[in-house]
C-alpha atoms as a PDB file:
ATOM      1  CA  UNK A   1     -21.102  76.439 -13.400  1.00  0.00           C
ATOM      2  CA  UNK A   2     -22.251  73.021 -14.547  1.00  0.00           C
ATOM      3  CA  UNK A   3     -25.073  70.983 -11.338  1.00  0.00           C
ATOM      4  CA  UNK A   4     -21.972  68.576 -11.094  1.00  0.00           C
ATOM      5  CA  UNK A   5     -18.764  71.638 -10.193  1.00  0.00           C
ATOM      6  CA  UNK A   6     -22.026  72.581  -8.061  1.00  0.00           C
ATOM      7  CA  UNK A   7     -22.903  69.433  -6.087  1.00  0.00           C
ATOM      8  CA  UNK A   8     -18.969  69.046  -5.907  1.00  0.00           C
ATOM      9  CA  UNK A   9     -18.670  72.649  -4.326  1.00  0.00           C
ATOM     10  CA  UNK A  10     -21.846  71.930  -1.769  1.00  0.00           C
ATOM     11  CA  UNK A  11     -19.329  68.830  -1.017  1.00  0.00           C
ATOM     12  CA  UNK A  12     -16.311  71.142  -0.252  1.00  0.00           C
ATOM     13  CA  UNK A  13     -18.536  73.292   1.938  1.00  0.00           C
ATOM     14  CA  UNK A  14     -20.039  71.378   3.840  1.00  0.00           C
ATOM     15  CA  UNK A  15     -16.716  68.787   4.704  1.00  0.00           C
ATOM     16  CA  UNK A  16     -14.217  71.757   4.390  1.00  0.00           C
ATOM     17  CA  UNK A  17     -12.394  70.241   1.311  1.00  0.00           C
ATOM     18  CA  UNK A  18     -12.155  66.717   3.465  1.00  0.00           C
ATOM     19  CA  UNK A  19      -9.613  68.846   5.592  1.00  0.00           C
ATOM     20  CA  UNK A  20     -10.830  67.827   9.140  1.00  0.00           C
ATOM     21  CA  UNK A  21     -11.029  63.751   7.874  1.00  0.00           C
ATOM     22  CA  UNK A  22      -6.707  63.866   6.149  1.00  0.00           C
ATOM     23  CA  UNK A  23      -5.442  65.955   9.036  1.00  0.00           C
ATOM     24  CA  UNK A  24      -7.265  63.222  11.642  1.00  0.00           C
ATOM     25  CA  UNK A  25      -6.697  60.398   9.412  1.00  0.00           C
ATOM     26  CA  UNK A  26      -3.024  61.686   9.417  1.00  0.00           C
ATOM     27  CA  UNK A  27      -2.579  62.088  13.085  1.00  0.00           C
ATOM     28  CA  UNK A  28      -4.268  58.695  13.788  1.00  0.00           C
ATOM     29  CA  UNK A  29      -1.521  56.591  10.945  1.00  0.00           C
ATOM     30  CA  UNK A  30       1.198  58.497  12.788  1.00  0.00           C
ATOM     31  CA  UNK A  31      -0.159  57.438  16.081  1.00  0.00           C
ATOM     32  CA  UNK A  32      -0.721  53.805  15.402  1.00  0.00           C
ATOM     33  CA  UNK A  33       3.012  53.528  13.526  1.00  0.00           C
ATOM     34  CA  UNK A  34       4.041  55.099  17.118  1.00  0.00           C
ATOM     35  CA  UNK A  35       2.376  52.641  19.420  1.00  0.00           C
ATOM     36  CA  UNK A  36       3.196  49.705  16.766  1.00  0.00           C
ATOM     37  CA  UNK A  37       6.720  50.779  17.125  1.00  0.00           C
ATOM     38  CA  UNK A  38       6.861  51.867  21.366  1.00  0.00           C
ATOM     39  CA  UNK A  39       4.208  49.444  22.859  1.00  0.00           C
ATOM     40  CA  UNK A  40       3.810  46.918  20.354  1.00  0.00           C
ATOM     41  CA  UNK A  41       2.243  45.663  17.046  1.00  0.00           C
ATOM     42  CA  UNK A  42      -1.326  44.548  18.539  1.00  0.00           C
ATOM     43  CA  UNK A  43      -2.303  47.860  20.104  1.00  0.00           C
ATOM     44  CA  UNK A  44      -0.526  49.665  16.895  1.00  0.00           C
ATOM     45  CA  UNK A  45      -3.367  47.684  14.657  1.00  0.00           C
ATOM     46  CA  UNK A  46      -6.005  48.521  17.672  1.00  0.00           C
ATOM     47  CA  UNK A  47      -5.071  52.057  17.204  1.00  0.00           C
ATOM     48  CA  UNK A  48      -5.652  52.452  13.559  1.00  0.00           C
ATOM     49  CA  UNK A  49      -8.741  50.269  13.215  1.00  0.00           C
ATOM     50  CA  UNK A  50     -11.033  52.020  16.248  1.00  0.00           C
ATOM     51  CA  UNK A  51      -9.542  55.353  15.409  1.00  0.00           C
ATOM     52  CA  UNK A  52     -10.386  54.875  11.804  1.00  0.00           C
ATOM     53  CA  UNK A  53     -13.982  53.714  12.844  1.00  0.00           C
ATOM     54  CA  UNK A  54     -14.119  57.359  14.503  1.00  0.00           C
ATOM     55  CA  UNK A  55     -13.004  59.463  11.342  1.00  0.00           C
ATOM     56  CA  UNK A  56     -16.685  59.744  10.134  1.00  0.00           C
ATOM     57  CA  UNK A  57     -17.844  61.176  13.423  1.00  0.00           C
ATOM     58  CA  UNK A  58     -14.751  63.199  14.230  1.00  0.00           C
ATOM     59  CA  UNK A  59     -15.089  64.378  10.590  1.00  0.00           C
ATOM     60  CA  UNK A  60     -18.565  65.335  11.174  1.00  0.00           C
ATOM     61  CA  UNK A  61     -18.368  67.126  14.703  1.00  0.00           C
ATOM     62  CA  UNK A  62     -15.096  69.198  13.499  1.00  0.00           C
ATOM     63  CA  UNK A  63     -16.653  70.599  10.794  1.00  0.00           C
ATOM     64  CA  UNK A  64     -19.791  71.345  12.896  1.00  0.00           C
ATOM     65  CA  UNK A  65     -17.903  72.956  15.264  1.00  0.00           C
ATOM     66  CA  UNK A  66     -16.288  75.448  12.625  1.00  0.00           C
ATOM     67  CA  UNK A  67     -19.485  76.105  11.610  1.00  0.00           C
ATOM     68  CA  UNK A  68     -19.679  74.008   8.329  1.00  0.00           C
ATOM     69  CA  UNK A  69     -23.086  71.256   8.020  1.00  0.00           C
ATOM     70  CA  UNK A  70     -21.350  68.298   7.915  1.00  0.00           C
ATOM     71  CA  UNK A  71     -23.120  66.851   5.355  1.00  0.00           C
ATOM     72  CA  UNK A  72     -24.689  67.385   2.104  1.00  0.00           C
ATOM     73  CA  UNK A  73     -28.491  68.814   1.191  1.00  0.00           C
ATOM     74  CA  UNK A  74     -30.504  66.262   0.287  1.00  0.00           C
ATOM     75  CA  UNK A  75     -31.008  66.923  -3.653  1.00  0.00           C
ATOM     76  CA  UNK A  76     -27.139  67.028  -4.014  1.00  0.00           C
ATOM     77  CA  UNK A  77     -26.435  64.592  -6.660  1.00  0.00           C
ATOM     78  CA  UNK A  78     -23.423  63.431  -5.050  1.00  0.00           C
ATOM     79  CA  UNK A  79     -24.987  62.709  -1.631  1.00  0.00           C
ATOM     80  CA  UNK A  80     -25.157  59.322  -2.132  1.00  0.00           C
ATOM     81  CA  UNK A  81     -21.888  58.640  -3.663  1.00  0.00           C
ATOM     82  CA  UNK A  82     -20.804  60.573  -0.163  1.00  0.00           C
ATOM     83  CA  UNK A  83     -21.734  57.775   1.862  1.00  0.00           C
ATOM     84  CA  UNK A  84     -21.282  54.773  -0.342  1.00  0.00           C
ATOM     85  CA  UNK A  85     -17.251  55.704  -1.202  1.00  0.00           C
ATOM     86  CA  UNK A  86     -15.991  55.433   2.427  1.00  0.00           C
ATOM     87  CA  UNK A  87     -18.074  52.170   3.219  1.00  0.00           C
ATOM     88  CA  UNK A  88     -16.432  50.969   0.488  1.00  0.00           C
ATOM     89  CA  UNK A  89     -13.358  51.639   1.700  1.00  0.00           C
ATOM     90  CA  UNK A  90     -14.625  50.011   4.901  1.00  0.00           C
ATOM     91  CA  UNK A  91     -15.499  47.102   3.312  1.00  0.00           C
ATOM     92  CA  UNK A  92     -11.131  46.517   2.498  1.00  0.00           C
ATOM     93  CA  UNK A  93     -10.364  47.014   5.762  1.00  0.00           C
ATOM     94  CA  UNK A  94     -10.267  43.223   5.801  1.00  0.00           C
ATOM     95  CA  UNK A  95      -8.026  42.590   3.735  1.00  0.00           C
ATOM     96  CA  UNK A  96      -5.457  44.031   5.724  1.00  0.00           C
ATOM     97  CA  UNK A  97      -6.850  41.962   8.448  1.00  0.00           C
ATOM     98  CA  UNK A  98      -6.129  38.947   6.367  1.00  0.00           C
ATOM     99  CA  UNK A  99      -2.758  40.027   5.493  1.00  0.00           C
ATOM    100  CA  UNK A 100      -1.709  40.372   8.597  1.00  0.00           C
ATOM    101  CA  UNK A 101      -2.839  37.109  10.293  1.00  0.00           C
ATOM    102  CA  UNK A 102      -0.741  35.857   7.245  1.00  0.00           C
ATOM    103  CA  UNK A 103       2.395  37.901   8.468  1.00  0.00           C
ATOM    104  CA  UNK A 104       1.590  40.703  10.827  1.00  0.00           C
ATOM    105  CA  UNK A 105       4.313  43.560   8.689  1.00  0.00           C
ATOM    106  CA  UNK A 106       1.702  43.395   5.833  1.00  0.00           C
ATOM    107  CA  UNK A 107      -0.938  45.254   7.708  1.00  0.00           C
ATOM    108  CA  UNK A 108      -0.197  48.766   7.087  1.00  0.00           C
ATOM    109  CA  UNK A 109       0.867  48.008   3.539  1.00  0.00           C
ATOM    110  CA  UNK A 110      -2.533  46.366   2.828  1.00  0.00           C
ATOM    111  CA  UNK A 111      -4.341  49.063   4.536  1.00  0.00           C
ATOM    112  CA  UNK A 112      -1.953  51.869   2.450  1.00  0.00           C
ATOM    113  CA  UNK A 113      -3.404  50.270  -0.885  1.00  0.00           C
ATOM    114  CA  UNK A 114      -7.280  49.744   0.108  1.00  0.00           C
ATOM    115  CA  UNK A 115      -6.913  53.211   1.423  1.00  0.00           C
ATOM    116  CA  UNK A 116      -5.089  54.225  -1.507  1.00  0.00           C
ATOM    117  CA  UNK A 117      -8.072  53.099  -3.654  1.00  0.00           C
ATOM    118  CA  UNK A 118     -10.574  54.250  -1.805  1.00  0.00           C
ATOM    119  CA  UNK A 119      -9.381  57.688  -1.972  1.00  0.00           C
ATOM    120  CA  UNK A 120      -9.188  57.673  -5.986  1.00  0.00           C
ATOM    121  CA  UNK A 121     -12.735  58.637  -6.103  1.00  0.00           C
ATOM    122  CA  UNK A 122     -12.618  61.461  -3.605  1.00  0.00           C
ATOM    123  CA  UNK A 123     -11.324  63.182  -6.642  1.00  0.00           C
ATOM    124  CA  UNK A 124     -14.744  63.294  -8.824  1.00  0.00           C
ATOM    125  CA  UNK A 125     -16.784  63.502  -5.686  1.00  0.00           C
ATOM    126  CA  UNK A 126     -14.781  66.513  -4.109  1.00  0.00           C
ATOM    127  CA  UNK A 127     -13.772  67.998  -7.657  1.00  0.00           C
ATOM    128  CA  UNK A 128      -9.949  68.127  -6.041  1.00  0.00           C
ATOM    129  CA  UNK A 129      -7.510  66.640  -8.044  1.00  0.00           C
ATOM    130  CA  UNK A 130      -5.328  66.417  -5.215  1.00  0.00           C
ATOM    131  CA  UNK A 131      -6.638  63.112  -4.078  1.00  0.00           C
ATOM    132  CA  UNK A 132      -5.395  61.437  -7.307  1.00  0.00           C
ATOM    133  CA  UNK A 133      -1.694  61.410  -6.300  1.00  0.00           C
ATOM    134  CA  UNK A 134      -2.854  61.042  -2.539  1.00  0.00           C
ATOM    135  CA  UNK A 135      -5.089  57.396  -3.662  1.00  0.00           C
ATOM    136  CA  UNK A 136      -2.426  56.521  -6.186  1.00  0.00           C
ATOM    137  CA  UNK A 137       0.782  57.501  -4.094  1.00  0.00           C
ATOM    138  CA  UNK A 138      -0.529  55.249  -0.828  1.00  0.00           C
ATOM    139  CA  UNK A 139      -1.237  52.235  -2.984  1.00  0.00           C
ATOM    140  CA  UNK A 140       1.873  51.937  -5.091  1.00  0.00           C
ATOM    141  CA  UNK A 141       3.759  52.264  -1.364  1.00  0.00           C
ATOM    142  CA  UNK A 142       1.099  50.220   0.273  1.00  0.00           C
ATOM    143  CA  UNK A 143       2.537  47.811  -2.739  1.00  0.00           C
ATOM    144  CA  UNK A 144       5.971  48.907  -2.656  1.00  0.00           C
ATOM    145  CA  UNK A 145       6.765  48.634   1.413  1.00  0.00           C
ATOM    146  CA  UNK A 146       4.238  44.599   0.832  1.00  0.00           C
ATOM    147  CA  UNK A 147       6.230  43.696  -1.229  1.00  0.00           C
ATOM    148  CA  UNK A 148       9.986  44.576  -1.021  1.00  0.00           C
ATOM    149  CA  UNK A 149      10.284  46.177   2.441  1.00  0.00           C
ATOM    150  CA  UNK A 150       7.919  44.699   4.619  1.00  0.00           C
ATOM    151  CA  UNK A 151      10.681  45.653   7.643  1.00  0.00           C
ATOM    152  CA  UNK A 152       9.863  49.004   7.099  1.00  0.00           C
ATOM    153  CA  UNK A 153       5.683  48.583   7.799  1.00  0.00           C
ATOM    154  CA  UNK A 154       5.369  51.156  10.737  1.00  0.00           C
ATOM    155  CA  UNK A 155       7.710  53.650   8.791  1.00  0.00           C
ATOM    156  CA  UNK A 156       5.167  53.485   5.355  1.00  0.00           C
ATOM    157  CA  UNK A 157       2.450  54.185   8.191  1.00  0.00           C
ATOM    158  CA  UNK A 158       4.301  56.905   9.896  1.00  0.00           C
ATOM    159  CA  UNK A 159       4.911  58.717   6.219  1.00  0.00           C
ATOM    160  CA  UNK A 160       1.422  57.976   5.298  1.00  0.00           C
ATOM    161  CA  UNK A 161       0.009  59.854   8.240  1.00  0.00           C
ATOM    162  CA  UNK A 162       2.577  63.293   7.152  1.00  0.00           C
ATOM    163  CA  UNK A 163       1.236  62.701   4.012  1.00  0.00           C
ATOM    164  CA  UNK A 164      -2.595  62.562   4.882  1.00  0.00           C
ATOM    165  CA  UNK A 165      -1.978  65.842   7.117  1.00  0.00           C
ATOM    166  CA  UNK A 166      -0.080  67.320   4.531  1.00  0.00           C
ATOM    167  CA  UNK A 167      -3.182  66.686   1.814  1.00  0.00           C
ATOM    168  CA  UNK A 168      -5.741  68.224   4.930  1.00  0.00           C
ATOM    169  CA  UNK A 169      -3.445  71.331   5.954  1.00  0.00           C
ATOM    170  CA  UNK A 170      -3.770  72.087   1.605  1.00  0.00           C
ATOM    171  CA  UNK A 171      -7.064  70.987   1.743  1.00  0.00           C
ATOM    172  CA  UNK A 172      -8.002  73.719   4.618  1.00  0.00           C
ATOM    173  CA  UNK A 173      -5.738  76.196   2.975  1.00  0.00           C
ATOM    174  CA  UNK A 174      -7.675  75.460  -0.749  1.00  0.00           C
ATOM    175  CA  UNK A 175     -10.750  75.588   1.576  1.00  0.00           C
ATOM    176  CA  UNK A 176     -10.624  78.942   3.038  1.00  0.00           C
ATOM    177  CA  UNK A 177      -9.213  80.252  -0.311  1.00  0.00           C
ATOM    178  CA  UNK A 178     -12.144  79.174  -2.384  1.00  0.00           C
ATOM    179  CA  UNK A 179     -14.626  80.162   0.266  1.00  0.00           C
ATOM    180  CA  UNK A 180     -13.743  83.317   1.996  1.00  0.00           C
ATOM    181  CA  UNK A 181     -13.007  84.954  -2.052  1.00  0.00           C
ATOM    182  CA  UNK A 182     -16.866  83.320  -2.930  1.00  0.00           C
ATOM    183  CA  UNK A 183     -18.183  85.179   0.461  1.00  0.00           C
ATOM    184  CA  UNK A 184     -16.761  88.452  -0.368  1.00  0.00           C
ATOM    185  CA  UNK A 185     -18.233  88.282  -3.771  1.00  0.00           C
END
């Protein structure tokens, strides 16, 4: 096994595949396309923003609790690249902010394609290809719902949050497949 399928592995272990993160980050776009749709659009935004400012803590404390680290040894070449990818996503967060000040039903679409992107490189860092089509699916409906269907906002957030649980329940699934078969080796 080559140091980088080996800091990638050390990655899955100790973050169970990014399981914990999709499955939150799915129940928290389903619960902000509910409150945008029941209470109203202000609180649906408040929802996704502060909840999405949790999923690095809730991340970490769910897979402590399961017994996983929660983070990655220090001489793990990706280490770095673990922290830097999601502030970058951070850092687009913005935009959405900007988009929707412009007209409020382009938030969620301009979060679905800075999220989108951001999760493109969860591929090389987690070695799972599965967050190619996850990245590249939210973006071209983050683009798709902007641009033609902007009516249909809290619906692209409601299928992007099945779609991020979806990605975790495989990811926990491809988890505990990979790493009860290593620990009865």
């Amino acid at each position: 096994m080559t140091d980088l399928a080996n800091a990638q592995k050390a990655l899955r272990y100790s973050y169970r595949s990014a399981s914990i993160g999709q499955v939150y980050g799915g129940a928290l776009w389903l619960a902000s396309a509910l409150a945008w749709t029941l209470i109203n659009t202000t609180v649906g935004v408040l929802v996704l923003l502060i909840g999405g400012f949790l999923i690095y803590p809730v991340t970490k404390l769910g897979t402590r609790l399961l017994g996983n680290p929660g983070s990655v040894d220090g001489g793990n070449p990706l280490r770095e690249a673990s922290v830097i990818i999601p502030i970058v996503g951070a850092l687009g967060i913005p935009v959405a902010g900007a988009a929707a000040l412009y007209d409020i039903d382009w938030f969620y679409p301009a979060f679905m394609v800075v999220m989108g992107a951001h999760y493109l490189p969860f591929s090389h860092l987690y070695g799972m290809r599965i967050f190619l089509p996850l990245g590249a699916g939210m973006w071209l409906a983050g683009l798709t719902v902007g641009l033609w269907a902007r009516e249909w906002s809290a619906v692209g957030a409601a299928l992007t949050g099945v779609v991020l649980a979806a990605v975790g329940v495989k990811a926990s699934i491809d988890y505990r497949r990979e790493f009860t078969r290593s620990s009865a080796t």
